[in-house]
Protein backbone atom coordinates (compact mmCIF):
# COMPACT_ATOMS: atom_id res chain seq x y z
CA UNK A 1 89.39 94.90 149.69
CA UNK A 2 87.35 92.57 147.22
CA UNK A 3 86.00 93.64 144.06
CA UNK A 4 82.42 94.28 143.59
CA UNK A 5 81.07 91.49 141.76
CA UNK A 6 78.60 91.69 138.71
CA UNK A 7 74.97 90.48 139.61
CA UNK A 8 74.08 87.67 137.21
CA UNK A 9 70.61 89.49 135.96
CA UNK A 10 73.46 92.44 134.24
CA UNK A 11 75.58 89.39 132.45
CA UNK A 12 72.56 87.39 131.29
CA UNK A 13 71.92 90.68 129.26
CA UNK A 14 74.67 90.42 127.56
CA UNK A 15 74.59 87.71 125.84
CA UNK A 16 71.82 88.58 122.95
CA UNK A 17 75.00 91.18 122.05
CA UNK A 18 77.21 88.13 121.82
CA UNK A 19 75.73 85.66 119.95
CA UNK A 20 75.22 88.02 117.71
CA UNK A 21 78.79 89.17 117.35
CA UNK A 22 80.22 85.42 117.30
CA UNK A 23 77.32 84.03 115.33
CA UNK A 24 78.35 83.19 111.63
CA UNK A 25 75.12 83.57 109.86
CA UNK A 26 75.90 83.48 106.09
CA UNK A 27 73.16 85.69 103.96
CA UNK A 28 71.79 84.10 100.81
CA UNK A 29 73.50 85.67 97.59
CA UNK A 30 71.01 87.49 95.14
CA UNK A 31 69.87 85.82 91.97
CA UNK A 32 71.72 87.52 89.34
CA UNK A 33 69.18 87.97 85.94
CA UNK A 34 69.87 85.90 82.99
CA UNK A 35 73.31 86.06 80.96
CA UNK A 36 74.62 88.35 83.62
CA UNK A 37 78.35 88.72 82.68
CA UNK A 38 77.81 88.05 78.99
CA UNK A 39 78.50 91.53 78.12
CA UNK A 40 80.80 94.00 79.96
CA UNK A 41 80.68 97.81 79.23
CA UNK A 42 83.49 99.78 79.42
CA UNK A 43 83.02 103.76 80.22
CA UNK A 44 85.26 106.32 79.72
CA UNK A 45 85.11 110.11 80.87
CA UNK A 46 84.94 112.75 78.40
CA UNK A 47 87.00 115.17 80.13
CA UNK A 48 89.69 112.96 82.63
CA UNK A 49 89.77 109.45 80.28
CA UNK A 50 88.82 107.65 83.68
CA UNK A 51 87.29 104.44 83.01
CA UNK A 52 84.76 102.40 84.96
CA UNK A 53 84.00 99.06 83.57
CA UNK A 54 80.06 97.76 84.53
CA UNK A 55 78.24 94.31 83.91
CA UNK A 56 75.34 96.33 83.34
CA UNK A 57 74.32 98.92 80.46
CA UNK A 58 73.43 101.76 82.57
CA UNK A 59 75.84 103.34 84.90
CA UNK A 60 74.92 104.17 88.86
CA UNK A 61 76.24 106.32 91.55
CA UNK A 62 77.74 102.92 93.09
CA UNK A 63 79.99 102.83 89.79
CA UNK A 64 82.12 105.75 90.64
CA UNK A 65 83.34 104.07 93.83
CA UNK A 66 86.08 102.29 91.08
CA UNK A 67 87.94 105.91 91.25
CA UNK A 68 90.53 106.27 93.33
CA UNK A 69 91.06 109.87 95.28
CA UNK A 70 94.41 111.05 93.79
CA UNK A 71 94.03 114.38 95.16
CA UNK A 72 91.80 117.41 95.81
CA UNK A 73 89.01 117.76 92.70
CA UNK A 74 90.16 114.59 90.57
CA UNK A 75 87.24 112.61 91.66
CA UNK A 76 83.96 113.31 90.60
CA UNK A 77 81.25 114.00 93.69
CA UNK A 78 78.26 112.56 91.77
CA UNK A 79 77.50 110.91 88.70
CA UNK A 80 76.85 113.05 85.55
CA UNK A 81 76.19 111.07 82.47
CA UNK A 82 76.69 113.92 80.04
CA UNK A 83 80.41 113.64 81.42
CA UNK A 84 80.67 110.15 80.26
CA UNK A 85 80.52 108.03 77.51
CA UNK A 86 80.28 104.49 76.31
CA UNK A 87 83.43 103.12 74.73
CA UNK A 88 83.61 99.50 74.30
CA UNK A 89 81.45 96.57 74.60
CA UNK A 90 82.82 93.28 75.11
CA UNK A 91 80.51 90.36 74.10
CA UNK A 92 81.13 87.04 75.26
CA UNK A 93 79.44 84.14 73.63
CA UNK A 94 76.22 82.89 75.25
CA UNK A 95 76.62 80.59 78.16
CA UNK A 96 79.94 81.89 79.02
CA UNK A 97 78.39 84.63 81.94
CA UNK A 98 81.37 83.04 83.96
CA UNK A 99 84.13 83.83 81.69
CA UNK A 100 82.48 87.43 80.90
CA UNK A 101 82.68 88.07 85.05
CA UNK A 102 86.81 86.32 85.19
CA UNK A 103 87.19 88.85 82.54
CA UNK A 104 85.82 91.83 84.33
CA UNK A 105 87.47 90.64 87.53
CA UNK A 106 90.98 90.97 85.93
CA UNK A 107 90.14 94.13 84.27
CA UNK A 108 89.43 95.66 87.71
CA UNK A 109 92.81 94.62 89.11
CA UNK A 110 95.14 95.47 86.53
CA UNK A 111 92.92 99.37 86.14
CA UNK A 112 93.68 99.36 89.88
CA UNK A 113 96.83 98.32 89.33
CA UNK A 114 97.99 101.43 87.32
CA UNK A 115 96.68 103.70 89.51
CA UNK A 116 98.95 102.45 92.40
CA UNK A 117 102.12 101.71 90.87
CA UNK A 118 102.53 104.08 88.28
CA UNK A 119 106.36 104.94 87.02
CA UNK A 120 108.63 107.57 87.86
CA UNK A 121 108.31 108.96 84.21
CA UNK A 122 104.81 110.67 85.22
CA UNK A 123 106.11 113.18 87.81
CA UNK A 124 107.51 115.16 84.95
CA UNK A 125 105.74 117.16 82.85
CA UNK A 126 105.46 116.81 79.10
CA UNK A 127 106.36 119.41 76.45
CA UNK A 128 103.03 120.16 76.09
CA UNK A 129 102.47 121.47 80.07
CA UNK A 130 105.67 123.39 79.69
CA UNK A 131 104.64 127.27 80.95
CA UNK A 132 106.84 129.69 79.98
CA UNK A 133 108.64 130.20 83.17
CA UNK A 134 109.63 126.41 82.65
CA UNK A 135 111.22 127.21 78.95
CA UNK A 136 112.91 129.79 80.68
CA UNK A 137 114.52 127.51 83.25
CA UNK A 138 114.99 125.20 80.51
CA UNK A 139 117.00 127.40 78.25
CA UNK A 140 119.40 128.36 81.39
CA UNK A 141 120.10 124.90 81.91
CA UNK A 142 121.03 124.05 78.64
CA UNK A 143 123.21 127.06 78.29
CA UNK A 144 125.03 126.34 81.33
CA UNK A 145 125.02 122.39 80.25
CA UNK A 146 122.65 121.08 82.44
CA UNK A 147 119.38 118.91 82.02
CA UNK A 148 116.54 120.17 83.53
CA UNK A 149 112.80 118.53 83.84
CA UNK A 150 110.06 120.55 85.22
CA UNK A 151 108.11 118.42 88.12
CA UNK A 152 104.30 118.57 87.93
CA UNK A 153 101.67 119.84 90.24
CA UNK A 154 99.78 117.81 92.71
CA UNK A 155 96.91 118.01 90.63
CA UNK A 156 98.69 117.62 87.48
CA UNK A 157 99.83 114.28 88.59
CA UNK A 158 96.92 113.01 89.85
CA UNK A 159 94.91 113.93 86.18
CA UNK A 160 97.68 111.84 84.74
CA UNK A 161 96.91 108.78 87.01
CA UNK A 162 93.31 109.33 86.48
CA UNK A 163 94.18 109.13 82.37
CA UNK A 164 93.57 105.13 82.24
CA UNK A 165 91.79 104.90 78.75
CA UNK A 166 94.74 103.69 76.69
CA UNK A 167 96.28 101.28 79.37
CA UNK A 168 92.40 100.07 79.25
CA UNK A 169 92.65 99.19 75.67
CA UNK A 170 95.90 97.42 76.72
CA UNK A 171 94.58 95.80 78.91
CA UNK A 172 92.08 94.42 76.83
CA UNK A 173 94.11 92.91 74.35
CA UNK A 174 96.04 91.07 77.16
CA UNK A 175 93.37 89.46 79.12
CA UNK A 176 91.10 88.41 76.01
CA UNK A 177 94.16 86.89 74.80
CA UNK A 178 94.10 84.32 77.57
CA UNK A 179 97.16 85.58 79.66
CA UNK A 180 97.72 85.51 83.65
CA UNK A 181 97.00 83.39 86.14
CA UNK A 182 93.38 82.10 86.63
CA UNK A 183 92.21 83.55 83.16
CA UNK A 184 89.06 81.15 82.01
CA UNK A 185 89.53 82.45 78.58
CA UNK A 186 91.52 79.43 77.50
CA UNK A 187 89.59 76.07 77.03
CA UNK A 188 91.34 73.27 79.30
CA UNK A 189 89.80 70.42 77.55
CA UNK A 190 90.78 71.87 74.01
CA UNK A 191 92.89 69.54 71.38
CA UNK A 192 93.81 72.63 68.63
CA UNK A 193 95.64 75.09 70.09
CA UNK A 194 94.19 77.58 67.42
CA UNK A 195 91.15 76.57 69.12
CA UNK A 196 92.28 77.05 72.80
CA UNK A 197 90.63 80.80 73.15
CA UNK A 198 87.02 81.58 73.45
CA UNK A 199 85.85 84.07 70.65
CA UNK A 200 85.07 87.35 71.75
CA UNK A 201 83.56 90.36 70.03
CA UNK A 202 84.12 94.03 70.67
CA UNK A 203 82.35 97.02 69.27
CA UNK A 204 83.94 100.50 69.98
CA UNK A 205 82.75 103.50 69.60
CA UNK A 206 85.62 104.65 66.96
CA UNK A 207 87.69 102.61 65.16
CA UNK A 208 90.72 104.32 65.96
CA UNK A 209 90.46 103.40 69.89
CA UNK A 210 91.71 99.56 68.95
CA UNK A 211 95.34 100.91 67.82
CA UNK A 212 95.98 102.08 70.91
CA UNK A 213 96.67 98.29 71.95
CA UNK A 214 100.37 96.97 70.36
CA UNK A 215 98.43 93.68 68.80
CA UNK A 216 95.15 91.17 69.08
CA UNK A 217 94.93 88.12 69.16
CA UNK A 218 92.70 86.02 66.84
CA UNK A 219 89.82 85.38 68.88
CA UNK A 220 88.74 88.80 68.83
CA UNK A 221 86.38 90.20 66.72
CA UNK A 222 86.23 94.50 66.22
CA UNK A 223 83.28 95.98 65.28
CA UNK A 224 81.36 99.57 65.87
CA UNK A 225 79.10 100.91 67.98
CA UNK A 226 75.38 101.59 66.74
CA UNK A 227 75.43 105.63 66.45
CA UNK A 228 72.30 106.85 69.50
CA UNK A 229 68.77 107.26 67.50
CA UNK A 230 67.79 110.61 67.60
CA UNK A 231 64.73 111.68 69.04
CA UNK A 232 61.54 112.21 66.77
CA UNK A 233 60.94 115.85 65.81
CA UNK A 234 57.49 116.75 65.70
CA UNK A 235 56.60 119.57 61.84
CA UNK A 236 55.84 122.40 61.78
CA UNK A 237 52.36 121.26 61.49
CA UNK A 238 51.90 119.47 64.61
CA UNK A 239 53.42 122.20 66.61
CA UNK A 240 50.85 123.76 68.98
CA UNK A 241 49.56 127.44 67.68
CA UNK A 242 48.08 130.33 69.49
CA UNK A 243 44.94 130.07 67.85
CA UNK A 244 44.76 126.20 69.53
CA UNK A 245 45.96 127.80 73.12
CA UNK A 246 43.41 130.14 72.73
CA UNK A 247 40.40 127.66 72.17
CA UNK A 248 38.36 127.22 75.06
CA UNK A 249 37.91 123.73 76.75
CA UNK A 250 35.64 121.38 75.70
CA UNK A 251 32.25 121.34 77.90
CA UNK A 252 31.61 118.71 80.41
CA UNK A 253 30.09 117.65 83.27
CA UNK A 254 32.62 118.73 85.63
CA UNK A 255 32.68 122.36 84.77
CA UNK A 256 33.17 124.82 87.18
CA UNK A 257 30.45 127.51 85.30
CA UNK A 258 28.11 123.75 85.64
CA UNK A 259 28.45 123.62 89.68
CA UNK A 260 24.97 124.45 91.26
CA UNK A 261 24.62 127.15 92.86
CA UNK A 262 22.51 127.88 96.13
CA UNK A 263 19.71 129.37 94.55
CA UNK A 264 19.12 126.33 91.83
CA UNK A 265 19.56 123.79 94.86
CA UNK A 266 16.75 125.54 96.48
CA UNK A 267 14.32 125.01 93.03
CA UNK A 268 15.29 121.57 92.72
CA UNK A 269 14.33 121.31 96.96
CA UNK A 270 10.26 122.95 96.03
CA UNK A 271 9.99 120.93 92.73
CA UNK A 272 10.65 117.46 95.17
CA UNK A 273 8.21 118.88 97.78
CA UNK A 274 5.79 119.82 94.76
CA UNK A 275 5.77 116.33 93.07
């Protein structure tokens, strides 16, 4: 029996659908704006301490694709920006949009490092999460000589992955001190080793958020924030009133007691014919 073989019309149809499947076609990049990568913002969450680091000063719902699902409700479904706030900025010195991006690059991989290999110490609870079945079980083991560590929940493990804001800081200190493989933050060409690092500013939004790093090197500068400007708030005078609500509106043209009527089109008709 021989096989049925394909017309040729059916295979020359086919091949649109191939060329474009084998076809390398390599799409121009987008022109990024101006001293993009001189400045790298660093957000934290208000409630979790995740962190999403962005080249740009506004956050978007593309920025939460950074969090990692570590179980059921520890990732946020949209982006709420009263939930998060802004907690560093890192300012690189101009012209150096290409160290600024190296920077943010290895920020990225060591916050995704955490979040994958994490220690064994962070399946056990802390004092603090200790219910009071768990002192109970406690106490028996200790009177019976024994050492007992309550496990946590699912969900209590995966909040304490999502915690990332002091390993951030960390983090921080160790890559703007020049450290790891393929960091640009050290000058190649430089004589003085004192030299060797590019300065770097960061402004937090409390002071207190720096000591959460062990040390800094000296190429980094600390500084605050700018506190948010307040909106203007009109007086008491400028406030609307009922006797201005009450005030009728100013006459025009386009009135709707103005419009003529059928009887006044007919007048104006005779006074045409008249004339």
């Amino acid at each position: 029996m021989k096989a049925a073989v394909t017309p040729a019309r059916s295979r020359l149809g086919q091949w649109p659908a191939l060329l474009r499947l084998y076809s390398s076609k390599v799409l121009p990049r987008p022109m990024q704006p101006k001293g993009h990568g001189e400045k790298i913002w660093v957000f934290v969450h208000r409630k979790s301490e995740q962190i999403i680091y962005s080249l740009k000063a506004a956050m978007c719902a593309q920025d939460l694709e950074q969090l990692p699902f570590n179980g059921k409700k520890t990732k946020p479904a949209k982006l709420r920006k009263d939930y998060w706030a802004l907690m560093a900025v890192i300012k690189f010195p101009p012209e150096h949009s290409s160290v600024g991006r190296c920077v943010f690059q290895k920020l990225r991989e060591l916050k995704h490092l955490h979040e994958v290999s994490w220690p064994d110490e962070l399946r056990y609870k802390v004092p603090s999460q200790f219910s009071t079945q768990d002192k109970k079980r406690i106490a028996e083991a200790e009177a019976k000589g024994k050492t007992l560590r309550p496990f946590r929940s699912k969900y209590q493990r995966g909040c304490a992955i999502n915690a990332q804001k002091q390993n951030a800081i960390a983090d921080m200190s160790v890559v703007l001190a020049g450290k790891g493989k393929g960091n640009t933050m050290v000058h190649k060409d430089a004589n003085d080793p004192e030299n060797r690092l590019i300065p770097v500013s960061v402004d937090w939004m409390f002071d207190y958020l720096k000591r959460h790093a062990p040390s800094w090197s000296d190429n980094v500068e600390h500084g605050l924030l700018a506190p948010p400007v307040p909106e203007p708030r009109l007086s008491l005078e400028e406030l609307p009133t009922d006797e201005s609500r009450t005030q009728e509106p100013p006459t025009g043209e386009n009135r709707a007691d103005q419009v003529p009527t059928e009887q006044s089109k007919a007048e104006q008709q005779q006074q045409v014919l008249a004339a």
